[in-house]
C-alpha atoms as a PDB file:
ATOM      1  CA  UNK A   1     -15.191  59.045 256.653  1.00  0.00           C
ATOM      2  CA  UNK A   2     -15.745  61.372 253.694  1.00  0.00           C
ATOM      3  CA  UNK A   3     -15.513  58.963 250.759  1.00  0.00           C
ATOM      4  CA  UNK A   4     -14.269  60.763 247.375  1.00  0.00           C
ATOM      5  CA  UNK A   5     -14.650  57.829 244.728  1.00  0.00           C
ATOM      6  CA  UNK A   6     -17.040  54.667 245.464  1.00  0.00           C
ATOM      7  CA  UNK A   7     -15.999  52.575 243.131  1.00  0.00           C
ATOM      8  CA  UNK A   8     -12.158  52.415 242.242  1.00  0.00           C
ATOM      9  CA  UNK A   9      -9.817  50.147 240.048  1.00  0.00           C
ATOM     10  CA  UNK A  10      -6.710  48.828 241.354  1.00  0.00           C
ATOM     11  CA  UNK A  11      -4.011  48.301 239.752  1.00  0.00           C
ATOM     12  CA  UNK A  12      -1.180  45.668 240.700  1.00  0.00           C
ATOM     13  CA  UNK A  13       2.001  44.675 239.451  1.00  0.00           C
ATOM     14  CA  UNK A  14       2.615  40.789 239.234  1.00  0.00           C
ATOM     15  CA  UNK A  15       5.877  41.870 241.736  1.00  0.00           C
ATOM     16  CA  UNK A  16       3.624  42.813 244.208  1.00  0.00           C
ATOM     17  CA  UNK A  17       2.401  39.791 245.484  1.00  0.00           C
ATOM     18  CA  UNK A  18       6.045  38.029 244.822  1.00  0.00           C
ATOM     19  CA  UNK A  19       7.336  40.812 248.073  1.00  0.00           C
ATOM     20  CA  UNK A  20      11.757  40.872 247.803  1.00  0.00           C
ATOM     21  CA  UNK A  21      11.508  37.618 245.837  1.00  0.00           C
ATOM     22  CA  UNK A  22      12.523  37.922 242.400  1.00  0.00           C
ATOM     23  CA  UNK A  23       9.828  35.529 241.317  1.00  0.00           C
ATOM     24  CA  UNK A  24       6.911  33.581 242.906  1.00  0.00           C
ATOM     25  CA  UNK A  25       4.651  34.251 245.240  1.00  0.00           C
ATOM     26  CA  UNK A  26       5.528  36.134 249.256  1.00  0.00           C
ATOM     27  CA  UNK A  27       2.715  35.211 251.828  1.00  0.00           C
ATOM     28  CA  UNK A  28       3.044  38.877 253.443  1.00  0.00           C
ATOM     29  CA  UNK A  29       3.257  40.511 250.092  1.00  0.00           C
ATOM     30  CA  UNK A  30      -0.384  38.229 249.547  1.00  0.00           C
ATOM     31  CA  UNK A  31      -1.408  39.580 253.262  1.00  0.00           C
ATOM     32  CA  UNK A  32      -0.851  43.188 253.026  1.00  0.00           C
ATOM     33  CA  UNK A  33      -2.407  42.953 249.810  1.00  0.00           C
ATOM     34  CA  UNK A  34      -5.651  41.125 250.958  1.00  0.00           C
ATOM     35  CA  UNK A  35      -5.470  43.392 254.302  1.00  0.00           C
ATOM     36  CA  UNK A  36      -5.533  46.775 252.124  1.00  0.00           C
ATOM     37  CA  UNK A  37      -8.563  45.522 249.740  1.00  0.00           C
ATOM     38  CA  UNK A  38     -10.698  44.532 252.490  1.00  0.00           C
ATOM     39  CA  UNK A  39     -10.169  47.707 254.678  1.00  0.00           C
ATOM     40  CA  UNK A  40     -11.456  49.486 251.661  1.00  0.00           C
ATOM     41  CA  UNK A  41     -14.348  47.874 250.772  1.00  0.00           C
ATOM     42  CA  UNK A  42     -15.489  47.805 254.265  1.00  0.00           C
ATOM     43  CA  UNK A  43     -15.565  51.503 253.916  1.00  0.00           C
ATOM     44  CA  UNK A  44     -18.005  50.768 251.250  1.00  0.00           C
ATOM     45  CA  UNK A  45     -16.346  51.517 248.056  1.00  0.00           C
ATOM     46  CA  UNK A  46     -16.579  49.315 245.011  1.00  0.00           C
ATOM     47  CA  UNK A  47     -13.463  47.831 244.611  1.00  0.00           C
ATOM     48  CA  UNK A  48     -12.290  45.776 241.334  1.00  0.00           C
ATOM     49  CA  UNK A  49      -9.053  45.371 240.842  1.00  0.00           C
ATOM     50  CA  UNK A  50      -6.268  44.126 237.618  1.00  0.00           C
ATOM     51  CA  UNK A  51      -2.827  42.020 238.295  1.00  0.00           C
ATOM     52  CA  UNK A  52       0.410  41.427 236.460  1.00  0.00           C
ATOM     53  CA  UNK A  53       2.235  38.490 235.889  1.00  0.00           C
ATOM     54  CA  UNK A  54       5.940  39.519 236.309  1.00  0.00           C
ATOM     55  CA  UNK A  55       6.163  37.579 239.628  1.00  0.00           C
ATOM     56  CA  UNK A  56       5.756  34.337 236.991  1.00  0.00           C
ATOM     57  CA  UNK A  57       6.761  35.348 233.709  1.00  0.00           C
ATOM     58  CA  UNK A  58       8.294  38.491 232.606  1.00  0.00           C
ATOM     59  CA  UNK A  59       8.633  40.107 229.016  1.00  0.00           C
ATOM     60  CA  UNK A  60      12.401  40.286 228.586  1.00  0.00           C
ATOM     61  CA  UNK A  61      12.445  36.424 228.825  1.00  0.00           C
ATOM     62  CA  UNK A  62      10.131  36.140 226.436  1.00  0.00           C
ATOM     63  CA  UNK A  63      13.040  38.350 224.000  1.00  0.00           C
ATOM     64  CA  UNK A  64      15.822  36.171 226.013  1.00  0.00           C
ATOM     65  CA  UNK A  65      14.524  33.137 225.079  1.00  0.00           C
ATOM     66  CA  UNK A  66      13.739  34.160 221.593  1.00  0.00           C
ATOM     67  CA  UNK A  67       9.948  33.669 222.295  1.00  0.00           C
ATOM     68  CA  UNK A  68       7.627  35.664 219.753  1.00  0.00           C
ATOM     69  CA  UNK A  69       5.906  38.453 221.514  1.00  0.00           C
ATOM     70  CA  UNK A  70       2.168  37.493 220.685  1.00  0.00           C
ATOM     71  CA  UNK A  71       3.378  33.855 222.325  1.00  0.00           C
ATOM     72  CA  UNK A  72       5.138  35.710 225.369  1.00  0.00           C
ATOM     73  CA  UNK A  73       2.131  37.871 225.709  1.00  0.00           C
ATOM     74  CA  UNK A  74      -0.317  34.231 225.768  1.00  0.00           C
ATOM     75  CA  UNK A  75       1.895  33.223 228.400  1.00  0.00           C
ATOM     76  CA  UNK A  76       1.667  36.483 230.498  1.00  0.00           C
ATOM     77  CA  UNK A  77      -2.006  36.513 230.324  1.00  0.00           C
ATOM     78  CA  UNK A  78      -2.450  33.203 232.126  1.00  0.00           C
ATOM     79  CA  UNK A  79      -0.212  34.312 234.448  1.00  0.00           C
ATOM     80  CA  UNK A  80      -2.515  36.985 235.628  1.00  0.00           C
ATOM     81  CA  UNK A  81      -5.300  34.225 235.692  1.00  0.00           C
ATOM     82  CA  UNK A  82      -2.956  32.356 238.414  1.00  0.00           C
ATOM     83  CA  UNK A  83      -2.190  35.586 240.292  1.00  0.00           C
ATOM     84  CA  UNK A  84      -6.202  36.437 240.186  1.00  0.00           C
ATOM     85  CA  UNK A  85      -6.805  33.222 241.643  1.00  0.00           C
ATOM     86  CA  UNK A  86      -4.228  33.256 244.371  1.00  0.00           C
ATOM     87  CA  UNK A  87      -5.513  36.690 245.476  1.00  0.00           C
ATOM     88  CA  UNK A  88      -9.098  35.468 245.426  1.00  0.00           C
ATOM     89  CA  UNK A  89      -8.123  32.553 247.750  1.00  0.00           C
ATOM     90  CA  UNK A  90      -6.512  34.940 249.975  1.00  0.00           C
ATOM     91  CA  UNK A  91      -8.755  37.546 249.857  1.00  0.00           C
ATOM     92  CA  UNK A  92     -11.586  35.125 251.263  1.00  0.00           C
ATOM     93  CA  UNK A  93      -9.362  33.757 253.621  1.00  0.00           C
ATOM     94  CA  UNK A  94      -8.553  37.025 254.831  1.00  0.00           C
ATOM     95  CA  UNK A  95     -11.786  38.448 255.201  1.00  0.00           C
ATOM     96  CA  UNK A  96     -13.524  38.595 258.557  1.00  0.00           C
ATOM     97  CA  UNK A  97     -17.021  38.615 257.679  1.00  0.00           C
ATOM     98  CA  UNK A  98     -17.856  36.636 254.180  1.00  0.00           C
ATOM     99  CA  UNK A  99     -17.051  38.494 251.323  1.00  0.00           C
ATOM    100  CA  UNK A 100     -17.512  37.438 247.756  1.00  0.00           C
ATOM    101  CA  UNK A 101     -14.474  37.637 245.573  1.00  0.00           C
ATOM    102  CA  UNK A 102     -15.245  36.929 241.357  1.00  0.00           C
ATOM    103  CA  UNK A 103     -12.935  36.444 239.081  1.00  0.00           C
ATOM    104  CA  UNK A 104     -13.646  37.572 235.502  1.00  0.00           C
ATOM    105  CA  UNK A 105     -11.121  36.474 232.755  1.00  0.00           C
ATOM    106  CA  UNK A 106     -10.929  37.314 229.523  1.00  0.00           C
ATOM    107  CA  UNK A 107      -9.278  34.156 228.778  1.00  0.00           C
ATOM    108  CA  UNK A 108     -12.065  31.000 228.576  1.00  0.00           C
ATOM    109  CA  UNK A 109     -11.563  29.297 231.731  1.00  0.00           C
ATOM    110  CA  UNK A 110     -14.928  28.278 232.493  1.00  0.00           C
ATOM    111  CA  UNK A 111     -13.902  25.751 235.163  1.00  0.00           C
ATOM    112  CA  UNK A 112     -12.098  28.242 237.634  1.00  0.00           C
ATOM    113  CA  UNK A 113     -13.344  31.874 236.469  1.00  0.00           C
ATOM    114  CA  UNK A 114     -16.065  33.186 234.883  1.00  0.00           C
ATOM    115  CA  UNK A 115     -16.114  34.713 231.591  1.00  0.00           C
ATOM    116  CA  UNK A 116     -15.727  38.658 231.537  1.00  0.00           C
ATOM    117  CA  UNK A 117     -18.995  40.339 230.931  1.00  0.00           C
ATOM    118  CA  UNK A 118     -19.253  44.005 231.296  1.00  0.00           C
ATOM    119  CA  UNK A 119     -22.882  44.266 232.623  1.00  0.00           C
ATOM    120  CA  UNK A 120     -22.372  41.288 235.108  1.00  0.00           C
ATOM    121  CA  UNK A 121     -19.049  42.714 236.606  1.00  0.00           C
ATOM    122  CA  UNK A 122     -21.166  45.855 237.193  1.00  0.00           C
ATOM    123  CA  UNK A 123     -23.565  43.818 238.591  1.00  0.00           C
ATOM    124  CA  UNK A 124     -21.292  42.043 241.203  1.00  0.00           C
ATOM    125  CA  UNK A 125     -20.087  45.297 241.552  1.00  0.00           C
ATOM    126  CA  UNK A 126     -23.660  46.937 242.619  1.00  0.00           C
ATOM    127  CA  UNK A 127     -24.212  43.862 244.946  1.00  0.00           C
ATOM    128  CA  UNK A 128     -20.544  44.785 246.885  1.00  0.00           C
ATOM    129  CA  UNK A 129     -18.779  41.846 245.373  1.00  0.00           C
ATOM    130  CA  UNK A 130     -14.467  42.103 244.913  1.00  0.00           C
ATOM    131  CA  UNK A 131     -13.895  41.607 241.131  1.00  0.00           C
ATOM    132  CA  UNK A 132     -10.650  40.752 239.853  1.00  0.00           C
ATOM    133  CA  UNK A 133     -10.428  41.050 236.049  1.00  0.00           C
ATOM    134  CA  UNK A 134      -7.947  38.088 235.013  1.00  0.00           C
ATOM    135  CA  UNK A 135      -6.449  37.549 231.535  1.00  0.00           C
ATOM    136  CA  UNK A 136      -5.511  41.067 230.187  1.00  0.00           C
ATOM    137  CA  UNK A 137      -7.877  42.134 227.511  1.00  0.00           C
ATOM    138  CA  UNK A 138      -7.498  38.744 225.739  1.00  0.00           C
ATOM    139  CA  UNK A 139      -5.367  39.550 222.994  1.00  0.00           C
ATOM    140  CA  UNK A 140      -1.284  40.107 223.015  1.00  0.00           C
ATOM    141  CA  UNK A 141       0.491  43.285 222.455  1.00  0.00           C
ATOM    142  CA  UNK A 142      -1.815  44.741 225.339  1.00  0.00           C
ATOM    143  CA  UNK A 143      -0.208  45.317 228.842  1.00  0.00           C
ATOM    144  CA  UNK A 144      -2.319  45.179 231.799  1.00  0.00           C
ATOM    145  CA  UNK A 145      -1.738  48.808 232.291  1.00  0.00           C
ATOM    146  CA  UNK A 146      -4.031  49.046 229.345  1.00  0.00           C
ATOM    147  CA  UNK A 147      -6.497  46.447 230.392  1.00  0.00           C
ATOM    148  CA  UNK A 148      -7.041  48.174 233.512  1.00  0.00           C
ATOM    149  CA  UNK A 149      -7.799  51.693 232.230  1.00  0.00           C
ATOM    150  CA  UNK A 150     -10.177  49.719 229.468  1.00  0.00           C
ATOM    151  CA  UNK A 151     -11.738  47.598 232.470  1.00  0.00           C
ATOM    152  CA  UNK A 152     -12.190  50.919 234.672  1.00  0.00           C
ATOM    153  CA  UNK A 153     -13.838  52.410 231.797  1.00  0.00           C
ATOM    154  CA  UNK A 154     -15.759  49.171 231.139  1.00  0.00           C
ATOM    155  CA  UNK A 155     -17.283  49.223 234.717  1.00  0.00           C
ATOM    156  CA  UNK A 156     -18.189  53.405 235.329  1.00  0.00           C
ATOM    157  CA  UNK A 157     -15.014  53.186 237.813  1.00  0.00           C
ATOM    158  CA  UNK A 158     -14.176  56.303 239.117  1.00  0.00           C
ATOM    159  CA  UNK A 159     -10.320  56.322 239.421  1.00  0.00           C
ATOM    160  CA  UNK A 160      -6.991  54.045 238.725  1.00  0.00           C
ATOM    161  CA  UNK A 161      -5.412  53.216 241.839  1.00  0.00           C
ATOM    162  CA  UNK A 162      -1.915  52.204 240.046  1.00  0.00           C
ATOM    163  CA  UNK A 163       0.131  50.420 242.530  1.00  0.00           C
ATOM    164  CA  UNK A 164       3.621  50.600 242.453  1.00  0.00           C
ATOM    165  CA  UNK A 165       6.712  48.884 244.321  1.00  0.00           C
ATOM    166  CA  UNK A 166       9.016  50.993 246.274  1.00  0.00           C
ATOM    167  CA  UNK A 167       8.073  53.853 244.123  1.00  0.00           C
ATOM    168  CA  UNK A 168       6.207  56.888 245.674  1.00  0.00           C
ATOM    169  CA  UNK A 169       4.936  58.462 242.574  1.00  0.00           C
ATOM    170  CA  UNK A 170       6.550  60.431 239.281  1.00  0.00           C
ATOM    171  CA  UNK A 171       9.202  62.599 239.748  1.00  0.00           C
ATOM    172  CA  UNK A 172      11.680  65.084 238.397  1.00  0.00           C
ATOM    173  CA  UNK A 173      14.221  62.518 238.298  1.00  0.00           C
ATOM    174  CA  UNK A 174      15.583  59.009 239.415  1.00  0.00           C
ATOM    175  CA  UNK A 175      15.325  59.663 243.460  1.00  0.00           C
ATOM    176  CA  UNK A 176      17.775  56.611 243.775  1.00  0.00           C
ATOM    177  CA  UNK A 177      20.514  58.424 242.153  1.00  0.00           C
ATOM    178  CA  UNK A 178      19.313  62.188 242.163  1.00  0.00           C
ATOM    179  CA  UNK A 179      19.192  63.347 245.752  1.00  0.00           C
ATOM    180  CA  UNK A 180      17.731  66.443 244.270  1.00  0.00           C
ATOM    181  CA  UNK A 181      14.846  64.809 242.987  1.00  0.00           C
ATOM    182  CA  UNK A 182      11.195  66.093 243.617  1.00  0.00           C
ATOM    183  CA  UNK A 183       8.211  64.438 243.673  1.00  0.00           C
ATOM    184  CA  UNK A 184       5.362  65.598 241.306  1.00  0.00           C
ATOM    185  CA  UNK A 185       1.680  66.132 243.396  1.00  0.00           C
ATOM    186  CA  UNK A 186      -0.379  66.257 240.528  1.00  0.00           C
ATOM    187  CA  UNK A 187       1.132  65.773 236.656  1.00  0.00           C
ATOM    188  CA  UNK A 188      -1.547  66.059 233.571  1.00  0.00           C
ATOM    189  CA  UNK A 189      -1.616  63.075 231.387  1.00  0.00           C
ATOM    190  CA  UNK A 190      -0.326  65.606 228.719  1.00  0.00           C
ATOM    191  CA  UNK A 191       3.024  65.606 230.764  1.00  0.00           C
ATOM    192  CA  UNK A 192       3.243  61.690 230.170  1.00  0.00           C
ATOM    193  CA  UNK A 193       2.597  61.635 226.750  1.00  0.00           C
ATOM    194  CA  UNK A 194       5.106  64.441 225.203  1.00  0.00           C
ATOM    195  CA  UNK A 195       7.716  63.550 228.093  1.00  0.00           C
ATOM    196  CA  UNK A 196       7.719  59.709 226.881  1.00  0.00           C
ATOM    197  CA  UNK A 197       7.525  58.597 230.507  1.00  0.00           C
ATOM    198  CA  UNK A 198       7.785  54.724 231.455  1.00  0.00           C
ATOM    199  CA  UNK A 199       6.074  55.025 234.507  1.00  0.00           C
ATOM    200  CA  UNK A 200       2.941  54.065 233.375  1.00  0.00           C
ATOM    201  CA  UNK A 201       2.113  52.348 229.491  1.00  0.00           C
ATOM    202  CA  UNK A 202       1.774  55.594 227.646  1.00  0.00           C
ATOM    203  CA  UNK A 203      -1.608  53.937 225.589  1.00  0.00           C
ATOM    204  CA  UNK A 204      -2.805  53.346 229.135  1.00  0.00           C
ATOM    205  CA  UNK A 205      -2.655  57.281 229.801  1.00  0.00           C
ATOM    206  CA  UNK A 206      -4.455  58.223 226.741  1.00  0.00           C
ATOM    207  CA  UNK A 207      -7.437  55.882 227.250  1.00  0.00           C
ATOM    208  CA  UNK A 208      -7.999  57.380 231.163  1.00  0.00           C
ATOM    209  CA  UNK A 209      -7.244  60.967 229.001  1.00  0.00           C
ATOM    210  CA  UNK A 210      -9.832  60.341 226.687  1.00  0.00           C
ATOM    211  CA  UNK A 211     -12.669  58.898 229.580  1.00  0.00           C
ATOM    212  CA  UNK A 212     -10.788  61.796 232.118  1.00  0.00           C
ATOM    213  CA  UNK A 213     -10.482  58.872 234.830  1.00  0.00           C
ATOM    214  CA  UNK A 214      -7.900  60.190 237.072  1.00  0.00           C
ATOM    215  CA  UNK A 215      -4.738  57.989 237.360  1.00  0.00           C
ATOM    216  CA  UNK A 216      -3.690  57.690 241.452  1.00  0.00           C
ATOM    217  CA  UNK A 217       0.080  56.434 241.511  1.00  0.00           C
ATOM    218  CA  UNK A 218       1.199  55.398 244.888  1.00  0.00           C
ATOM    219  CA  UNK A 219       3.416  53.276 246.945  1.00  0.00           C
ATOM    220  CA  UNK A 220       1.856  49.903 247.930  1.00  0.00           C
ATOM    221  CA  UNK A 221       3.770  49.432 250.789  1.00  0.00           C
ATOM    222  CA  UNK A 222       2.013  52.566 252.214  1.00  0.00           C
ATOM    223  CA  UNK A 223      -0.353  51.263 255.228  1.00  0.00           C
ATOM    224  CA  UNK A 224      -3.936  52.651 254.015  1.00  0.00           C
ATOM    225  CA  UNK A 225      -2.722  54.651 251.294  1.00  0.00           C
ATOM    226  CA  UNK A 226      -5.576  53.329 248.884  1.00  0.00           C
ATOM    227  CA  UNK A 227      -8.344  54.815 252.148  1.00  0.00           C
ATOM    228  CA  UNK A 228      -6.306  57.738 251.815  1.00  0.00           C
ATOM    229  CA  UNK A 229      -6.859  58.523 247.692  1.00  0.00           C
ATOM    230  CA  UNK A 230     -10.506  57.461 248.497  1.00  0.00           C
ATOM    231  CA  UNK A 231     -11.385  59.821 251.289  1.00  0.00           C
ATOM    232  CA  UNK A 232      -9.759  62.513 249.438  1.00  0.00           C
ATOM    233  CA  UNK A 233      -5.779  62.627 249.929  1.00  0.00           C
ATOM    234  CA  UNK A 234      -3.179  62.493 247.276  1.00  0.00           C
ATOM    235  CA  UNK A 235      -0.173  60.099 248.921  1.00  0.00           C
ATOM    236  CA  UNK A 236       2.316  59.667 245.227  1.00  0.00           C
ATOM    237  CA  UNK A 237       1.169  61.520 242.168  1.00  0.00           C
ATOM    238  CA  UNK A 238      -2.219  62.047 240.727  1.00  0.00           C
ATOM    239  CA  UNK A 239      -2.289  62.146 237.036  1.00  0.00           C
ATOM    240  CA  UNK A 240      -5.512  64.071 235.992  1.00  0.00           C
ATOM    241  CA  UNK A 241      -7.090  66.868 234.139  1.00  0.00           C
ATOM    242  CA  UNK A 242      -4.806  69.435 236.353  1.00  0.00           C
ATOM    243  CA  UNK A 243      -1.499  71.614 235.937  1.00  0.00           C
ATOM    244  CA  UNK A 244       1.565  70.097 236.894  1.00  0.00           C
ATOM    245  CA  UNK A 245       2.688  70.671 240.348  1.00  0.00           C
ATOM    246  CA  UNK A 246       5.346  69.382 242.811  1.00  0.00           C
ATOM    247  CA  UNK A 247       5.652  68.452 246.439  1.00  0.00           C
ATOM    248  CA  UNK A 248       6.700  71.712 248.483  1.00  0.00           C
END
């Protein structure tokens, strides 16, 4: 298999590993996650990969609650330490010949994850290791949308997989109430920016702008749609350097 980008950053939402559940964790959300990675990397791409939280705390409690942001955001971040762990455990269990799965946080947790350290993710990266970056960037007011186009950049990645739920891609409108609706192939990050899109965190955009790392966004559900965007196919909406065009 022609292989486009060898070493790729994927993107997860916290929701994705909590399946129809509105919080939590799903055990074949955590398979079909841990199936996916693995079928990748036995391709031989490098595959690293940033998770929310929202499947254990979300933002708009934080506001409900009348928590202050910087404190919500604490709590988020070592939520993505728990959901890095989980998906390590799985990932291991999962794999069919012994893989080694490292967790990086950003976040001092010495006793269950190492601390984040550019050249040594590289490293484990070189040696075909699965790194999962845990704990944001280590500092509130940052989503992981941001931490994973800093992280990609951080470790010479080659693309942003960004993952999404039940979502194909960007399009012209809301395809659950717009039956007219058109999916968008490719979209510049431009597009995003002076449109005000919510699809993506719009600081997330500019960074992968500024370092012209292509952002892939996709449908998780999609059986081998992450092979796909690696051996050159465009399943959702590429966000890139490119005019914007849509689906014929």
């Amino acid at each position: 298999m022609a292989i486009r980008y060898r070493r790729v950053l994927l993107k997860l939402r916290g929701q994705a590993v909590s399946g129809d559940r509105d919080f939590g964790f799903d055990p074949s959300a955590l398979e079909h996650i841990a199936v996916e990675v693995l079928k990748l990397h036995e391709q031989g791409v490098e595959v690293c990969v940033v998770i929310g939280a929202g499947n254990i705390f979300r933002g708009n409690l934080g506001a409900q609650w009348g928590i202050e942001r910087a404190e919500a955001d604490n709590i988020g971040m070592l939520g993505t330490i728990v959901n890095s762990l989980m998906l390590r455990g799985v990932l291991a269990a999962k794999a069919t010949t012994p893989v080694e799965v490292r967790v990086m946080s950003a976040i001092p947790v010495d006793r269950v994850a190492e601390p984040f350290i550019r050249l040594r993710a590289i490293h484990h990266l070189e040696k075909g290791h699965i790194v999962i970056f845990a704990g944001g960037t280590g500092n509130p007011y940052v989503t992981t949308d941001y931490a994973a186009s800093q992280r990609a950049i951080e470790t010479r990645s080659e693309a942003i997989l960004s993952a999404k739920n039940a979502t194909r891609g960007i399009f012209t409108a809301d395809p659950n109430t717009d039956a007219d609706a058109r999916l968008y192939k490719t979209m510049n990050y431009d597009t995003i920016i002076t449109e005000k899109l919510t699809v993506v965190d719009q600081p997330s955009v500019i960074l992968a702008r500024d370092h012209n790392i292509p952002i892939h966004l996709f449908d998780f559900a999609e059986a081998s749609a992450i092979i796909r965007i690696c051996s050159g196919e465009n399943p959702g909406t590429m966000v890139a350097d490119v005019d914007d065009q849509l689906e014929t």
